[in-house]
Protein backbone atom coordinates (compact mmCIF):
# COMPACT_ATOMS: atom_id res chain seq x y z
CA UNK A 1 0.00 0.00 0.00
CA UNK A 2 1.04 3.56 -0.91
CA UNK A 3 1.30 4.90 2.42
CA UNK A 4 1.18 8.60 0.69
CA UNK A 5 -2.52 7.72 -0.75
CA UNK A 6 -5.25 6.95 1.71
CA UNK A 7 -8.68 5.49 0.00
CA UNK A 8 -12.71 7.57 1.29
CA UNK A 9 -15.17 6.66 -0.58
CA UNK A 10 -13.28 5.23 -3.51
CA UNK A 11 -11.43 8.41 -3.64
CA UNK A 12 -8.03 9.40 -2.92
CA UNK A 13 -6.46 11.75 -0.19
CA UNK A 14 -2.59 12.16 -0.93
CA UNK A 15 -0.71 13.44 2.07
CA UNK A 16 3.31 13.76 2.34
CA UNK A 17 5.12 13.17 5.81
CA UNK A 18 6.70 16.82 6.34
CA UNK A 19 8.42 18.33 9.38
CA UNK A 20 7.38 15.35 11.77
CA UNK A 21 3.56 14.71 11.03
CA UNK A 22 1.60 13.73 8.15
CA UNK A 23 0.35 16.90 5.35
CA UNK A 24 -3.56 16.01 3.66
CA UNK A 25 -4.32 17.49 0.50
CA UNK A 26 -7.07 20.42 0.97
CA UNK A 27 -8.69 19.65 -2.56
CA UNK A 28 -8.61 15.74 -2.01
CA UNK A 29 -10.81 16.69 0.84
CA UNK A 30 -12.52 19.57 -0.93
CA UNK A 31 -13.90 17.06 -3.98
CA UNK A 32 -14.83 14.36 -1.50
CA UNK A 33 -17.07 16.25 1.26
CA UNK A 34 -18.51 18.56 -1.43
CA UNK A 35 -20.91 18.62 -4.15
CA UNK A 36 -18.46 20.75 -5.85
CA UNK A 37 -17.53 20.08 -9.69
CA UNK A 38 -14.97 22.39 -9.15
CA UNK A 39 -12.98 21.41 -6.18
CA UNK A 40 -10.01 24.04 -6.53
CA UNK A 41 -12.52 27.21 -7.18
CA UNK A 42 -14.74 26.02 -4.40
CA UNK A 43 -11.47 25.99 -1.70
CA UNK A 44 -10.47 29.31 -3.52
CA UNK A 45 -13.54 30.77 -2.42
CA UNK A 46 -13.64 29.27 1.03
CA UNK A 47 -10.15 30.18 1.95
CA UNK A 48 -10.71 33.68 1.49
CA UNK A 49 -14.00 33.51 4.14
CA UNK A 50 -11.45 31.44 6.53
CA UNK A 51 -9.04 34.35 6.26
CA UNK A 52 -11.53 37.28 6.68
CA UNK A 53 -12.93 34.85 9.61
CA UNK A 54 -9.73 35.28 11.22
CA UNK A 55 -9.23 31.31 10.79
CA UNK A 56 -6.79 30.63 13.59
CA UNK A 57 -4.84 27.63 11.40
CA UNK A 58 -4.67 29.64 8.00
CA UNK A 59 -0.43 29.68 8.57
CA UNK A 60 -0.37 26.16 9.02
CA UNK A 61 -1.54 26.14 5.53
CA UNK A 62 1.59 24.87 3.38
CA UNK A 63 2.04 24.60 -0.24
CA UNK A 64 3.70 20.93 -1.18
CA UNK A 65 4.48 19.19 -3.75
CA UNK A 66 1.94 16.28 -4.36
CA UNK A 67 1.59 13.88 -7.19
CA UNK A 68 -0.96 14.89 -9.82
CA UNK A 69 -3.19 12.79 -12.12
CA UNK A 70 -0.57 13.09 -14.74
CA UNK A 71 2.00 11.76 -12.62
CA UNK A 72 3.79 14.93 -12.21
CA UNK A 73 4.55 16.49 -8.83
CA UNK A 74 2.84 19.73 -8.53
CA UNK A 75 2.59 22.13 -6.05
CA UNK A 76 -0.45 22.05 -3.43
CA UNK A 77 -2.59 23.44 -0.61
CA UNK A 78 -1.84 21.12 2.40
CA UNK A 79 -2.49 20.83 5.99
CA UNK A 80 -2.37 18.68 9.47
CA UNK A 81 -4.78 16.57 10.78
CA UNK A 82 -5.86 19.74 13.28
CA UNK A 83 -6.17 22.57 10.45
CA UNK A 84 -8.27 19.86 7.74
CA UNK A 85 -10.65 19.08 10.70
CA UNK A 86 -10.78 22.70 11.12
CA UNK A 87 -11.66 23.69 7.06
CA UNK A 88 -14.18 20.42 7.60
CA UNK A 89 -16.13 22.73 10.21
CA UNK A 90 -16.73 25.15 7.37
CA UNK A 91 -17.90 22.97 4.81
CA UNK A 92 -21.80 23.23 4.58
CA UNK A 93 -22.22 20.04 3.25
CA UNK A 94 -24.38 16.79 3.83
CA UNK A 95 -20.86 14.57 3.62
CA UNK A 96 -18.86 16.88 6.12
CA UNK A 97 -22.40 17.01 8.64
CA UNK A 98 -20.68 13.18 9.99
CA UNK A 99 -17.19 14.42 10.53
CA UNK A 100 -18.60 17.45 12.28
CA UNK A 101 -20.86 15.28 14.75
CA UNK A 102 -17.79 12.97 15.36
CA UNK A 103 -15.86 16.14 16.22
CA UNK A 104 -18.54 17.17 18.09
CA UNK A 105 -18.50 13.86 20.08
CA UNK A 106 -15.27 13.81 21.01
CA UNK A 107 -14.63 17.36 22.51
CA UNK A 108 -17.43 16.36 24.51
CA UNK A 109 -15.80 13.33 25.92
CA UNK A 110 -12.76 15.23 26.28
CA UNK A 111 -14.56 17.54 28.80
CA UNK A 112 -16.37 14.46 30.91
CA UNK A 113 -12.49 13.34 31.06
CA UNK A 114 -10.62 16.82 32.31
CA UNK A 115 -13.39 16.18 35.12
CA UNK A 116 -13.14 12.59 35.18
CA UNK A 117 -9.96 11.54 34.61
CA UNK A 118 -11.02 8.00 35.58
CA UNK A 119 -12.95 7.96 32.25
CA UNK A 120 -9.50 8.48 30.35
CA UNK A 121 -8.34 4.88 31.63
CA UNK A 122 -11.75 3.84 30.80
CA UNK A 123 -11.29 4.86 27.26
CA UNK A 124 -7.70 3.80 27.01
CA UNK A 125 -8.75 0.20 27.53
CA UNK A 126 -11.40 0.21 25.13
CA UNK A 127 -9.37 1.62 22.61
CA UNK A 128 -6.53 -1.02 22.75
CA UNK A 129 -8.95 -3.60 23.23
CA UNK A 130 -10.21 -2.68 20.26
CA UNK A 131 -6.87 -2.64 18.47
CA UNK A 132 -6.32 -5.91 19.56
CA UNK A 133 -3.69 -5.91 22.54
CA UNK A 134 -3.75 -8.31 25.15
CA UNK A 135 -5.13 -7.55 28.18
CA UNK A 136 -1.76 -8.38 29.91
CA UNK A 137 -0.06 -5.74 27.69
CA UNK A 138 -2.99 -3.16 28.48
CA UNK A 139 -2.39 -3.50 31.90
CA UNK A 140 1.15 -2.47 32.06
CA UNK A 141 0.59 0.07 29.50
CA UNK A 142 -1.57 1.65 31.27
CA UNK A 143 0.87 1.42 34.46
CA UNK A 144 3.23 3.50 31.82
CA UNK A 145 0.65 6.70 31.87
CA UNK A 146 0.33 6.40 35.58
CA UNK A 147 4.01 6.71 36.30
CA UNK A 148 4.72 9.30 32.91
CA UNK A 149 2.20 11.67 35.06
CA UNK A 150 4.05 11.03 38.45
CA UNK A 151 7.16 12.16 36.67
CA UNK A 152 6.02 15.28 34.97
CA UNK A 153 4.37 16.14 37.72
CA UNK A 154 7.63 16.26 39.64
CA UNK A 155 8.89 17.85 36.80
CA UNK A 156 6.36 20.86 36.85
CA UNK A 157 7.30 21.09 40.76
CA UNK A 158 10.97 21.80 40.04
CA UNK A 159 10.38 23.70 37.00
CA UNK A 160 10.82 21.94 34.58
CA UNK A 161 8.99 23.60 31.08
CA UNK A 162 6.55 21.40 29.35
CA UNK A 163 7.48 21.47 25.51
CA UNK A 164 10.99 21.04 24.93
CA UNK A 165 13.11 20.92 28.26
CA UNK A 166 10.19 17.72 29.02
CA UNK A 167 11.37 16.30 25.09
CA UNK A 168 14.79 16.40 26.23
CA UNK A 169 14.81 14.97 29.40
CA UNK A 170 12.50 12.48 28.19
CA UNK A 171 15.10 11.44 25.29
CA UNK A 172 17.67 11.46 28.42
CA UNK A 173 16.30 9.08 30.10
CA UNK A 174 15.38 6.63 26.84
CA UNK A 175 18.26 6.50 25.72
CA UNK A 176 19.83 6.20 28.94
CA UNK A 177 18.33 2.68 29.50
CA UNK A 178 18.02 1.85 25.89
CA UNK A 179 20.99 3.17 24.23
CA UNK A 180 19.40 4.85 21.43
CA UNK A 181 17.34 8.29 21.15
CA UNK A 182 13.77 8.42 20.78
CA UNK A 183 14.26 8.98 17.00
CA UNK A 184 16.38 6.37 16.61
CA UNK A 185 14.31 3.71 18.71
CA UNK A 186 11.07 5.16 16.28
CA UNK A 187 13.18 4.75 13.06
CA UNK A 188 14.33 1.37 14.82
CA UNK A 189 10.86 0.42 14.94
CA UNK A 190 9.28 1.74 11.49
CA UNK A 191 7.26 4.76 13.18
CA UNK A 192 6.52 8.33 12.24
CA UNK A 193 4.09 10.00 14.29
CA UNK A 194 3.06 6.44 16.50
CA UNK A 195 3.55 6.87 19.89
CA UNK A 196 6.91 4.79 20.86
CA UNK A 197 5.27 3.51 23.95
CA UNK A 198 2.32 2.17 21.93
CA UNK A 199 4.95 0.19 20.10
CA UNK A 200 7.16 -1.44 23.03
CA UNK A 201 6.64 -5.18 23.61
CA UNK A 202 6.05 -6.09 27.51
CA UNK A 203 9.65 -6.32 28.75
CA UNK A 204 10.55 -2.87 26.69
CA UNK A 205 7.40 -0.82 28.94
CA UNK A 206 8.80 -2.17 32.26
CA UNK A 207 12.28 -0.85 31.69
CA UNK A 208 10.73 2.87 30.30
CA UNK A 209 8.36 2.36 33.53
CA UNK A 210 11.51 1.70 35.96
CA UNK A 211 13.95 4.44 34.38
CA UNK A 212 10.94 6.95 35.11
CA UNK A 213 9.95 6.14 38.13
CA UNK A 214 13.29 6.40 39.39
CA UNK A 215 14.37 9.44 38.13
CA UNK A 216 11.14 10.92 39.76
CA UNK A 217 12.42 9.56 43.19
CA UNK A 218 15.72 10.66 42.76
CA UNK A 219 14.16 14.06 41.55
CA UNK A 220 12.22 14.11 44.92
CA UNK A 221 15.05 13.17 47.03
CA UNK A 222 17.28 15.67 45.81
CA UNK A 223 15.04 18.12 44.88
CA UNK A 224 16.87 20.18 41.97
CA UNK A 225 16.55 23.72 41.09
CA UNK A 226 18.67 23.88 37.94
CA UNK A 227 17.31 22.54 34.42
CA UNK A 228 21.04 20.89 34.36
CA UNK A 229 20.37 19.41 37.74
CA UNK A 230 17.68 17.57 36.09
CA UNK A 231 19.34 16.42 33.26
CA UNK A 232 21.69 14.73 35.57
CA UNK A 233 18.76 13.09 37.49
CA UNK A 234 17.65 11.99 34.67
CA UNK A 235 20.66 10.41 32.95
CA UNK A 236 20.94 8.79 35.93
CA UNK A 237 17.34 7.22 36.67
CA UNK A 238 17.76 5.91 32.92
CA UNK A 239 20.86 4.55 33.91
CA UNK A 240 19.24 2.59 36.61
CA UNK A 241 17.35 0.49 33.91
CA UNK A 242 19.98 0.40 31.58
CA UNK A 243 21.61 -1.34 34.34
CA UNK A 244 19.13 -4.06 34.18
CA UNK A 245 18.58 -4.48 30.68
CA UNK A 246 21.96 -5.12 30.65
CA UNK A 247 21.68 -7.92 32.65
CA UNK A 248 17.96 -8.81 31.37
CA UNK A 249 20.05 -9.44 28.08
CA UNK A 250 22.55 -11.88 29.29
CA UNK A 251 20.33 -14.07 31.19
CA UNK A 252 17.96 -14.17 28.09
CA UNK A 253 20.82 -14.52 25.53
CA UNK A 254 18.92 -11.78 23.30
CA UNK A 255 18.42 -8.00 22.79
CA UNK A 256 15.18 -6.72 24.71
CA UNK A 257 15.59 -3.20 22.49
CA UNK A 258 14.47 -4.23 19.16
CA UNK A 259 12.47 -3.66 15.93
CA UNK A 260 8.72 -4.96 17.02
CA UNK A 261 5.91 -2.61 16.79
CA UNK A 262 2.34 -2.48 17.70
CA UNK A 263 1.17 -5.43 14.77
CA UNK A 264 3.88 -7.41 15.99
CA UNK A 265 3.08 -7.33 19.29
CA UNK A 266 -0.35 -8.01 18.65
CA UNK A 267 0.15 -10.66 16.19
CA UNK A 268 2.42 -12.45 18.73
CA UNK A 269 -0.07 -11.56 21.52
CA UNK A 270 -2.81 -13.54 19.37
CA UNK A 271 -0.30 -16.27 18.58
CA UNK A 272 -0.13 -17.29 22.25
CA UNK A 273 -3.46 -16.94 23.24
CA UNK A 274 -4.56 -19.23 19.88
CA UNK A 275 -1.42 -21.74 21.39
CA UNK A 276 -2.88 -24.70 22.54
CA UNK A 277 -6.27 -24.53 21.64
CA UNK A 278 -8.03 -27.77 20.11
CA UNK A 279 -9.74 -27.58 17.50
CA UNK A 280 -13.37 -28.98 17.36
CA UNK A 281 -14.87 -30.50 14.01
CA UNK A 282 -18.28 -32.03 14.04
CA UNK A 283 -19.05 -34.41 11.78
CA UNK A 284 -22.43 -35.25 11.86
C-alpha cells in the first residue's frame, strides 16, 4: 500500500510526511465532502472567508508538492490533521455534517475526562482492546501513563517547562536505558508520528516504567533547582534500567531493544493466546 494515498469513498487523499507529522491534500478533501464540480474554485472561495474569519490555522496552511493525475509532482494546498478538521467545520455540506458530529462527540468526551480523569483509563482500555492488545499488555501500559504523570508532575514542581526541556529529558532518560534516542528507537521500529510507547513489547514498557519512576524519586530526594540538575537526574534514573537491561540481556541470551511494533506485538499476543487450543470439528 502507498502509504502517501489513503482510500474515502473510492477516492483518494494524498498526504506527504513533512516536518514530523503527516500533510492532507485540501482539494482531495474539498472534492470528496462537497458537491463541488470544481474542487479548486470552491477551496479558492472558502479560503478567502477562513481568512476574513480570522481562521486561527490559516499559517499552518503549506504549499507541497503532491503527485498529480498526470504523474507529475505539482505544487499544493496542504495541511495537518488539526487545520483539515478545522476547514471540515466550514464545509456546509451533507458529507462533512458526519465528521462534524464525530468532532462534536469527542470534545465532549474530552470535557467528561478533564473532570473525570477515571474515564480516560476507561477509554484507554477500550481503545486497545479494540486494536487488539492483550489484556496483559494493556495493563502495564496503562501502568506506563500512571508513572509518565508522576514524573512530569515532579517535573512541573521543580520547573521543569513542558514542551521542549520535558522532550529532552525524556530522550535522556530513553536512551539512557536503551541506548538509542527516541528517533532512533522510532526509526528502529518503522514509526513516524506512533507513539513509541504504543509500540514497546512487555519487557521494553517495564524498563521505560523503571527508568521513570526512578528518576522521579531521585528528583524528589534531591530536589533540583537547575534545568542541568535535572538532566543529571535523569541520565541517571535511565541509567538505573539500563543497568538491568543489561543484565535482562545476558540471562535471556537476546536483545530486549528491538524492531517490534504495535502489529507485531499483537500478532504475537494472538499467537499465544490461539497456542494450545483444540480444535473442534463435528461431523455429523
Amino acid at each position: 500500500m502507498n502509504k502517501g494515498i489513503l482510500i474515502f469513498k473510492d477516492k483518494r487523499i494524498r498526504r506527504i510526511w513533512s516536518d514530523d507529522d503527516w500533510f492532507y491534500s485540501i482539494i482531495d478533501i474539498i472534492d470528496i465532502l462537497t458537491e463541488s464540480s470544481v474542487p479548486k474554485r470552491y477551496w479558492s472561495d472558502l479560503k478567502i472567508r477562513l481568512r476574513k474569519e480570522g481562521f486561527e490555522a490559516y499559517d499552518k496552511i503549506v504549499r507541497l508538492k503532491l503527485k498529480a493525475s498526470d504523474g507529475k509532482m505539482r505544487d499544493s494546498d496542504c495541511a495537518d490533521l488539526k487545520g483539515i478538521f478545522r476547514i471540515i467545520q466550514s464545509i456546509p455540506s451533507k458529507r462533512a455534517e458526519p465528521f462534524k458530529i464525530w468532532l462534536a462527540k469527542v470534545g465532549s468526551e474530552r470535557i467528561d475526562e478533564i473532570e473525570d480523569p477515571e474515564l480516560t483509563i476507561d477509554r484507554a482500555m477500550k481503545n486497545y482492546l479494540a486494536k487488539g492488545y492483550s489484556e496483559k499488555w494493556i495493563n502495564q501500559r496503562l501502568k506506563t501513563i500512571e508513572v509518565r504523570k508522576e514524573l512530569t508532575d515532579e517535573w512541573k514542581r521543580v520547573g521543569i517547562k513542558e514542551g521542549t526541556e520535558f522532550a529532552i529529558l525524556t530522550n535522556e532518560i530513553t536512551l539512557a536505558w536503551s541506548g538509542k534516542s527516541i528517533k532512533d528507537y522510532k526509526n528502529l521500529k518503522r514509526l513516524k508520528k506512533e507513539n513509541l510507547r504504543d509500540n514497546m513489547t512487555n519487557l521494553e514498557l517495564a524498563l521505560n516504567t523503571l527508568a521513570e519512576v526512578t528518576t522521579s524519586e531521585i528528583s524528589k530526594e534531591e530536589n533540583p533547582s537547575e534545568f542541568s540538575d535535572s538532566l543529571d537526574v535523569a541520565q541517571r534514573g535511565g541509567g538505573v534500567a539500563g543497568v538491568a537491561r543489561d543484565k535482562i540481556e545476558e540471562e535471556l541470551g537476546r536483545k530486549i531493544v528491538g524492531s517490534k511494533n504495535s502489529k507485531d506485538i499483537i500478532r504475537a499476543d494472538v499467537g499465544y493466546r490461539n497456542r494450545g487450543k483444540i480444535e473442534v470439528i463435528d461431523n455429523e
